[in-house]
C-alpha atoms as a PDB file:
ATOM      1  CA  UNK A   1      -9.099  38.310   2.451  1.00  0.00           C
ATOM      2  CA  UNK A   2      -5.647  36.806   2.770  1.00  0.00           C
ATOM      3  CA  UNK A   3      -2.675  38.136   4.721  1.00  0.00           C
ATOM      4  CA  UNK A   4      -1.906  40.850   2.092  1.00  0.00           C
ATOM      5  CA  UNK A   5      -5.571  42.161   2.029  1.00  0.00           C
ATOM      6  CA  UNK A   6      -6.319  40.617  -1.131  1.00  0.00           C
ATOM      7  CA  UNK A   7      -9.293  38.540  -1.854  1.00  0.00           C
ATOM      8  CA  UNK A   8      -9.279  34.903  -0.996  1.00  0.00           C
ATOM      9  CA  UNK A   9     -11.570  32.480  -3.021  1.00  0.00           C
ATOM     10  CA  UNK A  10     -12.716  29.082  -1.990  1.00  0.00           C
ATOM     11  CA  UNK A  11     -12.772  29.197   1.678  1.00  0.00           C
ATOM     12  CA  UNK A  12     -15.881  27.124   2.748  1.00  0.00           C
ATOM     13  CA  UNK A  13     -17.934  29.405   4.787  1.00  0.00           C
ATOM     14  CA  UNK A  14     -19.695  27.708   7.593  1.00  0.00           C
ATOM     15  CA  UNK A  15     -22.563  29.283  10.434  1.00  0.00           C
ATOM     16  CA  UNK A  16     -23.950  26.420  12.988  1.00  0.00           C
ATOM     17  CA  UNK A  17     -26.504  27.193  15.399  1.00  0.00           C
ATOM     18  CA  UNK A  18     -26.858  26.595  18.509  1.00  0.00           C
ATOM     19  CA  UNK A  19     -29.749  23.734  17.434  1.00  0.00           C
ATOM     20  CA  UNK A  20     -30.388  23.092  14.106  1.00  0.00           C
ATOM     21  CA  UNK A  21     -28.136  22.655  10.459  1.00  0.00           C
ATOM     22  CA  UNK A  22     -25.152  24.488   9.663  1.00  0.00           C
ATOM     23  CA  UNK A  23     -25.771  26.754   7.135  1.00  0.00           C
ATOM     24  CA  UNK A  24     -22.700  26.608   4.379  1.00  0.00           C
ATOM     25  CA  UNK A  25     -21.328  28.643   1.301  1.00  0.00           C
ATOM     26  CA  UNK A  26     -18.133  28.865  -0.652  1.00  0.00           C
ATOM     27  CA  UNK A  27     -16.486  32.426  -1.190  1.00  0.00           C
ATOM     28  CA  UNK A  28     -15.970  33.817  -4.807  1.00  0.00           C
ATOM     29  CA  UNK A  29     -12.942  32.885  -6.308  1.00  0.00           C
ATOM     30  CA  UNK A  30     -12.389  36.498  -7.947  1.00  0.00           C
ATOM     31  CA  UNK A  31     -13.672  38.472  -5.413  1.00  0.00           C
ATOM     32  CA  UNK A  32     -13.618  36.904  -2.144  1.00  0.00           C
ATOM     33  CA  UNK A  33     -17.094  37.590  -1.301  1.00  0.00           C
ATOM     34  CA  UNK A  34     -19.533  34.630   0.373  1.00  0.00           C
ATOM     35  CA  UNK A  35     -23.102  35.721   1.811  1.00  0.00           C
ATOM     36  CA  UNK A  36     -25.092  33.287   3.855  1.00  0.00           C
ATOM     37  CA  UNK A  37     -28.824  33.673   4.249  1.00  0.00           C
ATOM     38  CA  UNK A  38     -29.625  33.058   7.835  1.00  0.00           C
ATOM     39  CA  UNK A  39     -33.689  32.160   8.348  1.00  0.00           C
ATOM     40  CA  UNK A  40     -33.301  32.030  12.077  1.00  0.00           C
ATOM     41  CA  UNK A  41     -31.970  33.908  14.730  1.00  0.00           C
ATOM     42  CA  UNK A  42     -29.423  33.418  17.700  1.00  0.00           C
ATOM     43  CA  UNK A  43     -25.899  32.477  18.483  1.00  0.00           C
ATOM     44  CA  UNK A  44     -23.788  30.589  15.348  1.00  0.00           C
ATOM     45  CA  UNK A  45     -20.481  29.428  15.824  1.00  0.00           C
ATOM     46  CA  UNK A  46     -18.954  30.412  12.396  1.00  0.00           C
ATOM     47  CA  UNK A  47     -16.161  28.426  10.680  1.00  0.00           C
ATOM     48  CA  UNK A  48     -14.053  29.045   7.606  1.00  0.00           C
ATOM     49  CA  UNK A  49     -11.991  26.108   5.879  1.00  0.00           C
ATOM     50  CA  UNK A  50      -9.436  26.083   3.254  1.00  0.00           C
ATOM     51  CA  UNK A  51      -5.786  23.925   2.854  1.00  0.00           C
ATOM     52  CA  UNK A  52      -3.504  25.626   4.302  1.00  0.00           C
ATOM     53  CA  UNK A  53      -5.130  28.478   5.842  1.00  0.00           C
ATOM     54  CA  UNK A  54      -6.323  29.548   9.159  1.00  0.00           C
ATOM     55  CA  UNK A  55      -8.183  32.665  10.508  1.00  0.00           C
ATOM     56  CA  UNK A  56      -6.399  35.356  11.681  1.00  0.00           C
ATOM     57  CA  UNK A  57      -8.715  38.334  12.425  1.00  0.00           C
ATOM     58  CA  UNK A  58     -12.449  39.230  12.146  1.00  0.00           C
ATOM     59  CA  UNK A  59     -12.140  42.842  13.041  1.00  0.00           C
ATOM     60  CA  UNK A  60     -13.589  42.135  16.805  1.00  0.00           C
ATOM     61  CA  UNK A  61     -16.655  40.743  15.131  1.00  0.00           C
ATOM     62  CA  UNK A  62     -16.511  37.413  16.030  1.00  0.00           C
ATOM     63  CA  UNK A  63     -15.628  36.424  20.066  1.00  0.00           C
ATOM     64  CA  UNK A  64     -12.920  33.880  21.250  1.00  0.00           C
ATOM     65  CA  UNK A  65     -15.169  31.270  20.197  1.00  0.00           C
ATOM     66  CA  UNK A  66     -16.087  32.109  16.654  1.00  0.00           C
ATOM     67  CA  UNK A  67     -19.373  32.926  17.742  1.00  0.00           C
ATOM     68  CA  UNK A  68     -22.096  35.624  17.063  1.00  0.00           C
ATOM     69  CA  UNK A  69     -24.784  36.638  18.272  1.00  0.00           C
ATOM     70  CA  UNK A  70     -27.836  37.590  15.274  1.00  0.00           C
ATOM     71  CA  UNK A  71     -31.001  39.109  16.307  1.00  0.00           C
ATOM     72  CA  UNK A  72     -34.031  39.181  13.992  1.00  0.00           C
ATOM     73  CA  UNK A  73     -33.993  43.263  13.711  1.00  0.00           C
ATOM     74  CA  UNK A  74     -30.471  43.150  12.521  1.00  0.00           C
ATOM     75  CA  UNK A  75     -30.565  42.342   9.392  1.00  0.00           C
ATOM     76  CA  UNK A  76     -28.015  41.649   7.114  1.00  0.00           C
ATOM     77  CA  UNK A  77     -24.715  41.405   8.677  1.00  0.00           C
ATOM     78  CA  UNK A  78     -20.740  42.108   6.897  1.00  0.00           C
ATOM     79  CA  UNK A  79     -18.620  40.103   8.213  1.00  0.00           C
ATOM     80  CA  UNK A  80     -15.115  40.799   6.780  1.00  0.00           C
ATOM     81  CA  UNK A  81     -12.231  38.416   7.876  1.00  0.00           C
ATOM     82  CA  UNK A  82      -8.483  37.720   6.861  1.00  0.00           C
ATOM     83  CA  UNK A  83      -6.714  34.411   6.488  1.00  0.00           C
ATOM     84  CA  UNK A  84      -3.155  33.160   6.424  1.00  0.00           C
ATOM     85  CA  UNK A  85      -0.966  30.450   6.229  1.00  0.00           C
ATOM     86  CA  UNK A  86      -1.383  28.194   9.153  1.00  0.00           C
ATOM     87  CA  UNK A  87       0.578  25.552   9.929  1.00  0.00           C
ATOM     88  CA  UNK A  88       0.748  22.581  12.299  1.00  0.00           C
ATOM     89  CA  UNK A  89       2.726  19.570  13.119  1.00  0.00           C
ATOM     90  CA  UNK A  90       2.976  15.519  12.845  1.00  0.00           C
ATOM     91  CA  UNK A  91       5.404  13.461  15.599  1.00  0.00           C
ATOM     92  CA  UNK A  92       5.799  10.240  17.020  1.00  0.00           C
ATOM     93  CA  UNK A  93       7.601   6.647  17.310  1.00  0.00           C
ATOM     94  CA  UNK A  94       8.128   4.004  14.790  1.00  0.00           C
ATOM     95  CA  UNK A  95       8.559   0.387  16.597  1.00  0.00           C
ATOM     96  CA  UNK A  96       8.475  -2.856  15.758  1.00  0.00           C
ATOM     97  CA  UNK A  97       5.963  -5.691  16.986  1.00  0.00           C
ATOM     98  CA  UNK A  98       8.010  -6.089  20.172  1.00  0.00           C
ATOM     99  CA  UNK A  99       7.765  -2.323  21.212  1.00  0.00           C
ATOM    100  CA  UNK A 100      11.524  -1.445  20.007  1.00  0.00           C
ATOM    101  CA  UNK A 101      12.502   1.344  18.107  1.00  0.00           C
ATOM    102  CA  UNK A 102      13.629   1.569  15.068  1.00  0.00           C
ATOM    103  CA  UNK A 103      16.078   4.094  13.945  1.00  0.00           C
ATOM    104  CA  UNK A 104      16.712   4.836  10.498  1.00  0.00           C
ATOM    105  CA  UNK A 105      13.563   4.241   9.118  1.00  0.00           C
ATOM    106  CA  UNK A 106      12.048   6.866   6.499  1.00  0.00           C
ATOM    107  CA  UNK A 107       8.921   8.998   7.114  1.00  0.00           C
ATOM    108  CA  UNK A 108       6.698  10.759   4.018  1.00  0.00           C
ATOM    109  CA  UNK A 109       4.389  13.073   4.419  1.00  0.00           C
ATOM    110  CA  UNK A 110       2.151  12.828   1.441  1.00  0.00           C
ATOM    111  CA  UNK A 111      -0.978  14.976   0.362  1.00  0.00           C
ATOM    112  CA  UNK A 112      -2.422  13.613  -3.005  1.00  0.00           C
ATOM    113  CA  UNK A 113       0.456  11.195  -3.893  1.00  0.00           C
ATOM    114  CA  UNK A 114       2.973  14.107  -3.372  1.00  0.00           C
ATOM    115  CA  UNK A 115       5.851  14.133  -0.485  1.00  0.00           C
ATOM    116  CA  UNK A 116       5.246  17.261   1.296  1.00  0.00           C
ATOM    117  CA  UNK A 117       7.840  16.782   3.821  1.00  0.00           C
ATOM    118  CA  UNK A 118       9.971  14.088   4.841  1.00  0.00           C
ATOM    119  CA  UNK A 119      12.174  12.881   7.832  1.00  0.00           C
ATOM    120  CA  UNK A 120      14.345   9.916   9.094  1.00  0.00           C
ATOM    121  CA  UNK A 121      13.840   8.415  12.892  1.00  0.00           C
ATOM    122  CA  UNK A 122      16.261   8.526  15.099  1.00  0.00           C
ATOM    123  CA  UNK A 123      17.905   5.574  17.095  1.00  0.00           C
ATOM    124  CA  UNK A 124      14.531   5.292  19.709  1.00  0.00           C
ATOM    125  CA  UNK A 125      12.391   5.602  16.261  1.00  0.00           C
ATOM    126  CA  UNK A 126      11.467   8.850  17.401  1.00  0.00           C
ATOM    127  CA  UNK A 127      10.220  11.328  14.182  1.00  0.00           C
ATOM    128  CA  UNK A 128       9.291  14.756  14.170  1.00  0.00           C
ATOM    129  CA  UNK A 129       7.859  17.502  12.073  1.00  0.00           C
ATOM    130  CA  UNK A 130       7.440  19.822  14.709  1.00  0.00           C
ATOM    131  CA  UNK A 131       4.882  22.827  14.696  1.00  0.00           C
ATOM    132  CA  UNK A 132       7.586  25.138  15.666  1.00  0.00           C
ATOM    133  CA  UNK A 133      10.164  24.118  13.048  1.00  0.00           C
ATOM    134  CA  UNK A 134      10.190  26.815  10.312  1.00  0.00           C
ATOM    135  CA  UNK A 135      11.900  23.721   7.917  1.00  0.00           C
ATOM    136  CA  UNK A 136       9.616  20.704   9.382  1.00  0.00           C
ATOM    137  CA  UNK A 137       6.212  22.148  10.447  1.00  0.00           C
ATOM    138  CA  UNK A 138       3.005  21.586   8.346  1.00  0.00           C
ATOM    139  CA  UNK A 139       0.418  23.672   6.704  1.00  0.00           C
ATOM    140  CA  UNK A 140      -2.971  22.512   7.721  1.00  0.00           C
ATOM    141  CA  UNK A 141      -5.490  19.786   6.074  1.00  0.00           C
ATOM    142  CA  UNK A 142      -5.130  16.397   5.630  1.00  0.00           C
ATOM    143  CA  UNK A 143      -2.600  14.455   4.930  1.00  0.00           C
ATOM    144  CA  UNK A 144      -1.360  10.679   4.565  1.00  0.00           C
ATOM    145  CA  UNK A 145       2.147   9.482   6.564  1.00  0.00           C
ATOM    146  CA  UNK A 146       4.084   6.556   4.910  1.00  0.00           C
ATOM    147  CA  UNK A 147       7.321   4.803   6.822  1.00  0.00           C
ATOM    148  CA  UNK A 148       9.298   2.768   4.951  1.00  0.00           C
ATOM    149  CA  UNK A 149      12.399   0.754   6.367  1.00  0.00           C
ATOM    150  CA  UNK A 150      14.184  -2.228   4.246  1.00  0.00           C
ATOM    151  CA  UNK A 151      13.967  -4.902   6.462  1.00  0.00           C
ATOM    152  CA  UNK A 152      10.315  -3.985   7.639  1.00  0.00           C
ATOM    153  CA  UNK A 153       6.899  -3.750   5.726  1.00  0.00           C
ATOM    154  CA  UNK A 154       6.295  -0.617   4.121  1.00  0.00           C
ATOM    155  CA  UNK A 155       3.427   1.589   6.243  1.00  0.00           C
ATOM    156  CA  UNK A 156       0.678   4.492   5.644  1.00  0.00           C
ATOM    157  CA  UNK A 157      -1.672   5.990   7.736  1.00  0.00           C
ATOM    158  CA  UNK A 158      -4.188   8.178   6.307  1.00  0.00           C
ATOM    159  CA  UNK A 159      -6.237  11.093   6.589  1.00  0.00           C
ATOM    160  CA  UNK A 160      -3.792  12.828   9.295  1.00  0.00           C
ATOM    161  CA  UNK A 161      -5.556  15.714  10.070  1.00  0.00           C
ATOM    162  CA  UNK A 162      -3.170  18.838  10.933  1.00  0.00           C
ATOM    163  CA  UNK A 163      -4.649  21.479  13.165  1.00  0.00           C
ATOM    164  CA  UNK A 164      -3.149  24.760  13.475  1.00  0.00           C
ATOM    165  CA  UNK A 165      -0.710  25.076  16.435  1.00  0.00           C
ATOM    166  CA  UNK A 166      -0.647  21.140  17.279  1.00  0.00           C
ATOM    167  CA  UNK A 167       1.571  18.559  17.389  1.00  0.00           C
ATOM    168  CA  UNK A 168      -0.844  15.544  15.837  1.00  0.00           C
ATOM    169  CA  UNK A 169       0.642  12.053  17.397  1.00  0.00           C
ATOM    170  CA  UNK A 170       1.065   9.298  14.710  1.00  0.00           C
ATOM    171  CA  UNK A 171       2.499   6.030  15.949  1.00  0.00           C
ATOM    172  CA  UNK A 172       3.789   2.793  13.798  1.00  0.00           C
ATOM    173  CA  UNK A 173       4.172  -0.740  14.339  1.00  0.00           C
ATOM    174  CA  UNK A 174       6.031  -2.035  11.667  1.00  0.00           C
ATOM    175  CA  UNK A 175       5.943  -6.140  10.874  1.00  0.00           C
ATOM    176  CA  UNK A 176       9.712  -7.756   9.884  1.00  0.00           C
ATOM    177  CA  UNK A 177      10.283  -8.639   6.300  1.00  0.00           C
ATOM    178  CA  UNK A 178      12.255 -11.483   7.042  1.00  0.00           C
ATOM    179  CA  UNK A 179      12.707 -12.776   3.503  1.00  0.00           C
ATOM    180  CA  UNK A 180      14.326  -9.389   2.726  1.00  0.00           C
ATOM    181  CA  UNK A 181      16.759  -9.735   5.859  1.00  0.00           C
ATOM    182  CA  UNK A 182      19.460 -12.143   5.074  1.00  0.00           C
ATOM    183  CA  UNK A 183      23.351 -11.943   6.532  1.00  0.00           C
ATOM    184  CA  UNK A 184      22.545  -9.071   8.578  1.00  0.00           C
ATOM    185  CA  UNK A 185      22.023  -7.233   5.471  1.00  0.00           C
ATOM    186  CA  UNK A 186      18.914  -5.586   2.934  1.00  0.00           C
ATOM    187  CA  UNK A 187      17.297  -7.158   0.104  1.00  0.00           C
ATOM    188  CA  UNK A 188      19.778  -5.641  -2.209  1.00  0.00           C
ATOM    189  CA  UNK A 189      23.110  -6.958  -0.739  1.00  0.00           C
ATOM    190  CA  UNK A 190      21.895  -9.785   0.721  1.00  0.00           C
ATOM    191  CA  UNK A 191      21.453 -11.212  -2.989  1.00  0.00           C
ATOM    192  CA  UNK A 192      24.654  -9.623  -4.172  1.00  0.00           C
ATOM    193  CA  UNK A 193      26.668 -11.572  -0.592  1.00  0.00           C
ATOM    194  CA  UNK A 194      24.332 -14.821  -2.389  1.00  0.00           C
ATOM    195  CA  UNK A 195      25.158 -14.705  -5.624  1.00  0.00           C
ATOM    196  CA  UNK A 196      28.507 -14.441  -4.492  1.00  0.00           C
ATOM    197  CA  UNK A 197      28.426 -17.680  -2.332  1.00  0.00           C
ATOM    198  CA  UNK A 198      27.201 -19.895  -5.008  1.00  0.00           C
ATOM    199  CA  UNK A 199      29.296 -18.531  -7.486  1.00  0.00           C
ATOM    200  CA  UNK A 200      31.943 -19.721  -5.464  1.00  0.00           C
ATOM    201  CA  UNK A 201      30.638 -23.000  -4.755  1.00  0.00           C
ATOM    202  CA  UNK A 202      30.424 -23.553  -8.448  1.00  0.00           C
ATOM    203  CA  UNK A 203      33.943 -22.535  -9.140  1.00  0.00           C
ATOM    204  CA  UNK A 204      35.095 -25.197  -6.010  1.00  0.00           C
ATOM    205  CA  UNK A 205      32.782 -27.776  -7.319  1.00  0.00           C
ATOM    206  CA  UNK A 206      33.894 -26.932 -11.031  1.00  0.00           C
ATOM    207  CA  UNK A 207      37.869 -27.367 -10.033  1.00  0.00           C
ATOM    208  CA  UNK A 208      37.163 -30.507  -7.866  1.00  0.00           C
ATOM    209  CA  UNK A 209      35.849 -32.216 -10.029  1.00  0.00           C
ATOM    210  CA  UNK A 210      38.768 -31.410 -12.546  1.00  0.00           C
ATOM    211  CA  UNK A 211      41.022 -32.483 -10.357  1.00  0.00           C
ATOM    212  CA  UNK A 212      39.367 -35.995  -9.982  1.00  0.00           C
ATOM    213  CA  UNK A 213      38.704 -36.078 -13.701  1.00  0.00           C
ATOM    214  CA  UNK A 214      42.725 -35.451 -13.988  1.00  0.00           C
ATOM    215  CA  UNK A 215      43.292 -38.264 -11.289  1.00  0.00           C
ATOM    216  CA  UNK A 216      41.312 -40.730 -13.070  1.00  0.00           C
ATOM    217  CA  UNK A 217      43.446 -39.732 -16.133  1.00  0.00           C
ATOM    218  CA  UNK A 218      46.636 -40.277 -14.584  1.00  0.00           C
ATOM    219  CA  UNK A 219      45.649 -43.617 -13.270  1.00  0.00           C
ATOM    220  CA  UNK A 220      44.805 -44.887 -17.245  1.00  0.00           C
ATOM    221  CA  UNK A 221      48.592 -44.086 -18.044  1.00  0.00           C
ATOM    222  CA  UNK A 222      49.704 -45.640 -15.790  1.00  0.00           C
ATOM    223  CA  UNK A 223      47.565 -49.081 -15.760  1.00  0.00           C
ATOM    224  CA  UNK A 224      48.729 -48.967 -19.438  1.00  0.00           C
ATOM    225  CA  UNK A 225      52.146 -48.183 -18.808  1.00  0.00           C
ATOM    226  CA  UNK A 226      52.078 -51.256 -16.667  1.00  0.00           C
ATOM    227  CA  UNK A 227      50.829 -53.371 -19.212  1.00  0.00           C
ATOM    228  CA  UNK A 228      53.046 -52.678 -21.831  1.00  0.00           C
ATOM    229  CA  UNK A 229      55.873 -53.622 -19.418  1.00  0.00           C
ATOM    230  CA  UNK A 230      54.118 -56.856 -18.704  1.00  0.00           C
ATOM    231  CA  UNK A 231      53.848 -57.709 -22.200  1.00  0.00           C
ATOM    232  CA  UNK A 232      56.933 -56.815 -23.367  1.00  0.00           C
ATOM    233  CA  UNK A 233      58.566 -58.829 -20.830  1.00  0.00           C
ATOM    234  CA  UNK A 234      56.777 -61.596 -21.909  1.00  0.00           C
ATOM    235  CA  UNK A 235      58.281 -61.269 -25.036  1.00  0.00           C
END
Protein backbone atom coordinates (compact mmCIF):
# COMPACT_ATOMS: atom_id res chain seq x y z
CA UNK A 1 0.00 0.00 0.00
CA UNK A 2 1.17 3.58 -0.30
CA UNK A 3 1.02 6.33 2.32
CA UNK A 4 -2.76 6.89 1.80
CA UNK A 5 -3.61 3.11 2.18
CA UNK A 6 -4.14 2.63 -1.35
CA UNK A 7 -2.67 -0.08 -3.39
CA UNK A 8 0.78 0.30 -4.78
CA UNK A 9 1.73 -1.66 -8.02
CA UNK A 10 5.17 -2.47 -9.23
CA UNK A 11 7.20 -2.66 -6.18
CA UNK A 12 9.72 -5.56 -6.77
CA UNK A 13 9.19 -7.91 -3.98
CA UNK A 14 12.31 -9.57 -2.83
CA UNK A 15 12.87 -12.68 0.14
CA UNK A 16 16.77 -13.84 0.45
CA UNK A 17 17.71 -16.54 2.64
CA UNK A 18 20.03 -16.93 4.80
CA UNK A 19 21.92 -19.46 2.03
CA UNK A 20 20.56 -19.92 -1.11
CA UNK A 21 18.65 -17.51 -4.13
CA UNK A 22 16.50 -14.72 -3.47
CA UNK A 23 13.23 -15.49 -4.28
CA UNK A 24 11.55 -12.33 -6.34
CA UNK A 25 8.02 -11.09 -7.56
CA UNK A 26 6.49 -7.87 -8.74
CA UNK A 27 3.17 -6.60 -6.99
CA UNK A 28 -0.09 -6.11 -9.09
CA UNK A 29 -0.41 -2.96 -10.58
CA UNK A 30 -4.33 -2.74 -9.80
CA UNK A 31 -4.38 -4.31 -6.72
CA UNK A 32 -1.21 -4.19 -4.95
CA UNK A 33 -1.04 -7.75 -4.17
CA UNK A 34 2.49 -9.91 -4.72
CA UNK A 35 2.68 -13.62 -3.24
CA UNK A 36 5.98 -15.41 -3.15
CA UNK A 37 6.15 -19.17 -2.93
CA UNK A 38 8.78 -20.02 -0.43
CA UNK A 39 10.08 -23.98 -0.89
CA UNK A 40 12.32 -23.70 2.11
CA UNK A 41 12.24 -22.66 5.46
CA UNK A 42 14.19 -20.17 7.82
CA UNK A 43 15.17 -16.60 8.23
CA UNK A 44 14.74 -14.20 4.78
CA UNK A 45 15.74 -10.80 4.80
CA UNK A 46 12.85 -9.28 2.70
CA UNK A 47 13.28 -6.23 0.41
CA UNK A 48 10.85 -4.11 -1.55
CA UNK A 49 12.09 -1.69 -4.46
CA UNK A 50 10.42 0.94 -6.39
CA UNK A 51 11.69 4.81 -7.63
CA UNK A 52 10.99 6.85 -5.27
CA UNK A 53 9.68 4.88 -2.53
CA UNK A 54 10.81 3.47 0.68
CA UNK A 55 9.19 1.25 3.41
CA UNK A 56 7.56 2.70 6.06
CA UNK A 57 5.73 0.05 8.17
CA UNK A 58 5.10 -3.74 8.13
CA UNK A 59 2.66 -3.85 10.96
CA UNK A 60 5.51 -5.34 13.49
CA UNK A 61 5.88 -8.18 11.06
CA UNK A 62 9.10 -7.71 9.89
CA UNK A 63 12.18 -6.86 12.69
CA UNK A 64 14.75 -3.94 12.43
CA UNK A 65 16.41 -5.86 9.88
CA UNK A 66 13.74 -6.75 7.40
CA UNK A 67 13.93 -10.13 8.46
CA UNK A 68 11.53 -13.11 9.22
CA UNK A 69 11.59 -15.92 10.54
CA UNK A 70 9.29 -18.96 8.38
CA UNK A 71 8.87 -22.30 9.81
CA UNK A 72 7.67 -25.25 7.70
CA UNK A 73 4.19 -25.63 9.82
CA UNK A 74 3.36 -22.08 9.10
CA UNK A 75 2.21 -21.99 6.07
CA UNK A 76 1.28 -19.31 4.05
CA UNK A 77 2.15 -16.05 5.47
CA UNK A 78 0.28 -12.12 4.77
CA UNK A 79 2.53 -9.84 4.88
CA UNK A 80 0.89 -6.39 4.42
CA UNK A 81 3.27 -3.30 4.20
CA UNK A 82 2.99 0.53 3.31
CA UNK A 83 5.34 2.65 1.26
CA UNK A 84 6.08 6.33 0.81
CA UNK A 85 8.02 8.80 -0.72
CA UNK A 86 11.57 8.53 0.34
CA UNK A 87 14.04 10.73 -0.37
CA UNK A 88 17.81 11.14 -0.13
CA UNK A 89 20.60 13.40 -1.02
CA UNK A 90 23.71 14.09 -3.54
CA UNK A 91 26.81 16.63 -2.26
CA UNK A 92 30.23 17.32 -2.92
CA UNK A 93 33.19 19.48 -4.59
CA UNK A 94 33.84 20.37 -8.11
CA UNK A 95 37.80 21.12 -8.67
CA UNK A 96 39.95 21.41 -11.22
CA UNK A 97 43.14 19.18 -12.07
CA UNK A 98 45.17 21.15 -9.52
CA UNK A 99 42.73 20.47 -6.54
CA UNK A 100 41.06 24.15 -6.68
CA UNK A 101 37.63 24.89 -6.55
CA UNK A 102 35.61 26.09 -8.79
CA UNK A 103 32.74 28.29 -8.04
CA UNK A 104 30.10 28.95 -10.37
CA UNK A 105 29.99 25.93 -12.11
CA UNK A 106 26.45 24.23 -12.87
CA UNK A 107 25.29 20.87 -11.43
CA UNK A 108 22.21 18.58 -13.13
CA UNK A 109 20.72 16.03 -11.68
CA UNK A 110 19.35 13.92 -14.45
CA UNK A 111 17.19 10.62 -14.37
CA UNK A 112 16.45 9.44 -18.02
CA UNK A 113 17.70 12.59 -19.88
CA UNK A 114 15.47 14.76 -17.56
CA UNK A 115 16.92 17.53 -14.94
CA UNK A 116 15.45 16.53 -11.75
CA UNK A 117 17.13 19.08 -9.74
CA UNK A 118 19.76 21.45 -10.26
CA UNK A 119 22.33 23.67 -8.33
CA UNK A 120 25.32 26.10 -8.81
CA UNK A 121 28.77 25.64 -6.62
CA UNK A 122 29.80 27.96 -4.55
CA UNK A 123 33.24 29.84 -4.47
CA UNK A 124 35.21 26.43 -2.80
CA UNK A 125 33.11 24.39 -5.62
CA UNK A 126 31.19 23.09 -2.91
CA UNK A 127 27.40 21.69 -4.22
CA UNK A 128 24.67 20.40 -2.34
CA UNK A 129 21.32 18.75 -2.60
CA UNK A 130 20.99 18.00 0.84
CA UNK A 131 18.72 15.14 2.32
CA UNK A 132 17.22 17.55 4.68
CA UNK A 133 16.36 20.31 2.19
CA UNK A 134 12.58 20.14 1.51
CA UNK A 135 13.59 22.24 -2.07
CA UNK A 136 17.04 20.25 -2.80
CA UNK A 137 16.72 16.68 -1.41
CA UNK A 138 16.18 13.62 -3.72
CA UNK A 139 13.71 10.88 -4.09
CA UNK A 140 15.47 7.60 -4.23
CA UNK A 141 16.90 5.44 -7.35
CA UNK A 142 19.37 6.17 -9.63
CA UNK A 143 20.37 8.92 -11.09
CA UNK A 144 23.14 10.56 -13.44
CA UNK A 145 25.03 14.11 -12.19
CA UNK A 146 26.32 16.40 -15.05
CA UNK A 147 28.63 19.74 -14.21
CA UNK A 148 29.07 21.98 -16.73
CA UNK A 149 31.31 25.23 -16.46
CA UNK A 150 32.38 27.39 -19.74
CA UNK A 151 35.85 27.39 -19.48
CA UNK A 152 36.04 23.63 -18.32
CA UNK A 153 34.97 20.27 -20.04
CA UNK A 154 31.54 19.39 -19.61
CA UNK A 155 31.17 16.23 -16.87
CA UNK A 156 28.65 13.21 -15.93
CA UNK A 157 28.81 10.65 -13.58
CA UNK A 158 26.38 7.96 -13.71
CA UNK A 159 24.31 5.61 -11.99
CA UNK A 160 24.30 7.76 -8.57
CA UNK A 161 22.53 5.68 -6.44
CA UNK A 162 20.33 7.69 -3.74
CA UNK A 163 19.58 5.86 -0.53
CA UNK A 164 16.99 7.00 1.73
CA UNK A 165 18.28 9.29 4.54
CA UNK A 166 21.96 9.74 2.97
CA UNK A 167 23.97 12.22 1.78
CA UNK A 168 25.69 10.19 -1.43
CA UNK A 169 29.32 11.99 -2.03
CA UNK A 170 29.98 12.79 -5.76
CA UNK A 171 33.25 14.52 -6.50
CA UNK A 172 34.55 16.22 -9.99
CA UNK A 173 37.70 16.96 -11.54
CA UNK A 174 37.08 19.03 -14.30
CA UNK A 175 39.96 19.40 -17.31
CA UNK A 176 40.45 23.35 -18.71
CA UNK A 177 39.05 24.13 -22.08
CA UNK A 178 41.65 26.37 -22.94
CA UNK A 179 40.62 27.07 -26.52
CA UNK A 180 37.31 28.35 -25.07
CA UNK A 181 39.24 30.70 -22.50
CA UNK A 182 40.56 33.66 -24.28
CA UNK A 183 40.98 37.46 -22.64
CA UNK A 184 39.88 36.29 -19.40
CA UNK A 185 36.63 35.68 -20.92
CA UNK A 186 34.03 32.49 -22.31
CA UNK A 187 33.78 31.15 -25.66
CA UNK A 188 31.04 33.53 -26.46
CA UNK A 189 32.73 36.93 -25.72
CA UNK A 190 35.96 35.98 -26.26
CA UNK A 191 35.00 35.81 -30.14
CA UNK A 192 32.80 38.86 -29.91
CA UNK A 193 36.32 40.95 -27.94
CA UNK A 194 38.08 39.03 -31.47
CA UNK A 195 36.05 39.95 -33.96
CA UNK A 196 36.27 43.21 -32.59
CA UNK A 197 40.16 43.41 -32.70
CA UNK A 198 40.49 42.51 -36.26
CA UNK A 199 37.80 44.53 -37.31
CA UNK A 200 39.76 47.22 -36.11
CA UNK A 201 42.92 46.25 -37.53
CA UNK A 202 41.25 46.22 -40.87
CA UNK A 203 39.78 49.63 -40.54
CA UNK A 204 43.68 50.95 -39.42
CA UNK A 205 45.17 48.97 -42.17
CA UNK A 206 42.26 50.11 -44.61
CA UNK A 207 42.92 54.07 -43.70
CA UNK A 208 46.78 53.63 -43.79
CA UNK A 209 47.00 52.58 -46.65
CA UNK A 210 44.69 55.48 -47.98
CA UNK A 211 46.68 57.76 -46.62
CA UNK A 212 49.86 56.48 -48.47
CA UNK A 213 47.82 55.95 -51.61
CA UNK A 214 46.87 59.89 -51.13
CA UNK A 215 50.68 60.66 -50.49
CA UNK A 216 51.78 59.01 -53.53
CA UNK A 217 49.05 61.13 -55.26
CA UNK A 218 50.18 64.30 -54.03
CA UNK A 219 53.72 63.64 -54.97
CA UNK A 220 52.50 63.06 -59.01
CA UNK A 221 51.13 66.77 -58.86
CA UNK A 222 53.62 67.96 -57.82
CA UNK A 223 56.58 66.20 -59.96
CA UNK A 224 54.28 67.47 -62.79
CA UNK A 225 53.78 70.76 -61.52
CA UNK A 226 57.52 70.95 -61.55
CA UNK A 227 57.85 70.02 -64.94
CA UNK A 228 55.61 72.23 -66.48
CA UNK A 229 57.59 75.06 -64.81
CA UNK A 230 60.75 73.64 -66.24
CA UNK A 231 59.43 73.58 -69.60
CA UNK A 232 57.82 76.58 -69.77
CA UNK A 233 60.81 78.34 -68.71
CA UNK A 234 62.56 76.89 -71.33
CA UNK A 235 60.38 78.45 -73.56
Amino acid sequence: MDGDGGPLGGVEVSAEPVTGAAVTTVSNATTGKFTLTLTTTGTFTFSFTKAGFGLKSSFGVLNDDRELTIAGTEGSITLNIIMGAAYGGITGFVKNTNGDGLGDATVQVMNGGKVVNHTTTDGSGFYSFDKDDVSDRILIGTYSVRVMRSDHEEQTIKDVEVTEGVNTSVDFVLESREDAYLFGLDLPHSLMIGGFVIGLILLIGASVHRRRLGEKLLGQDEEGSEQDEEDSQDE
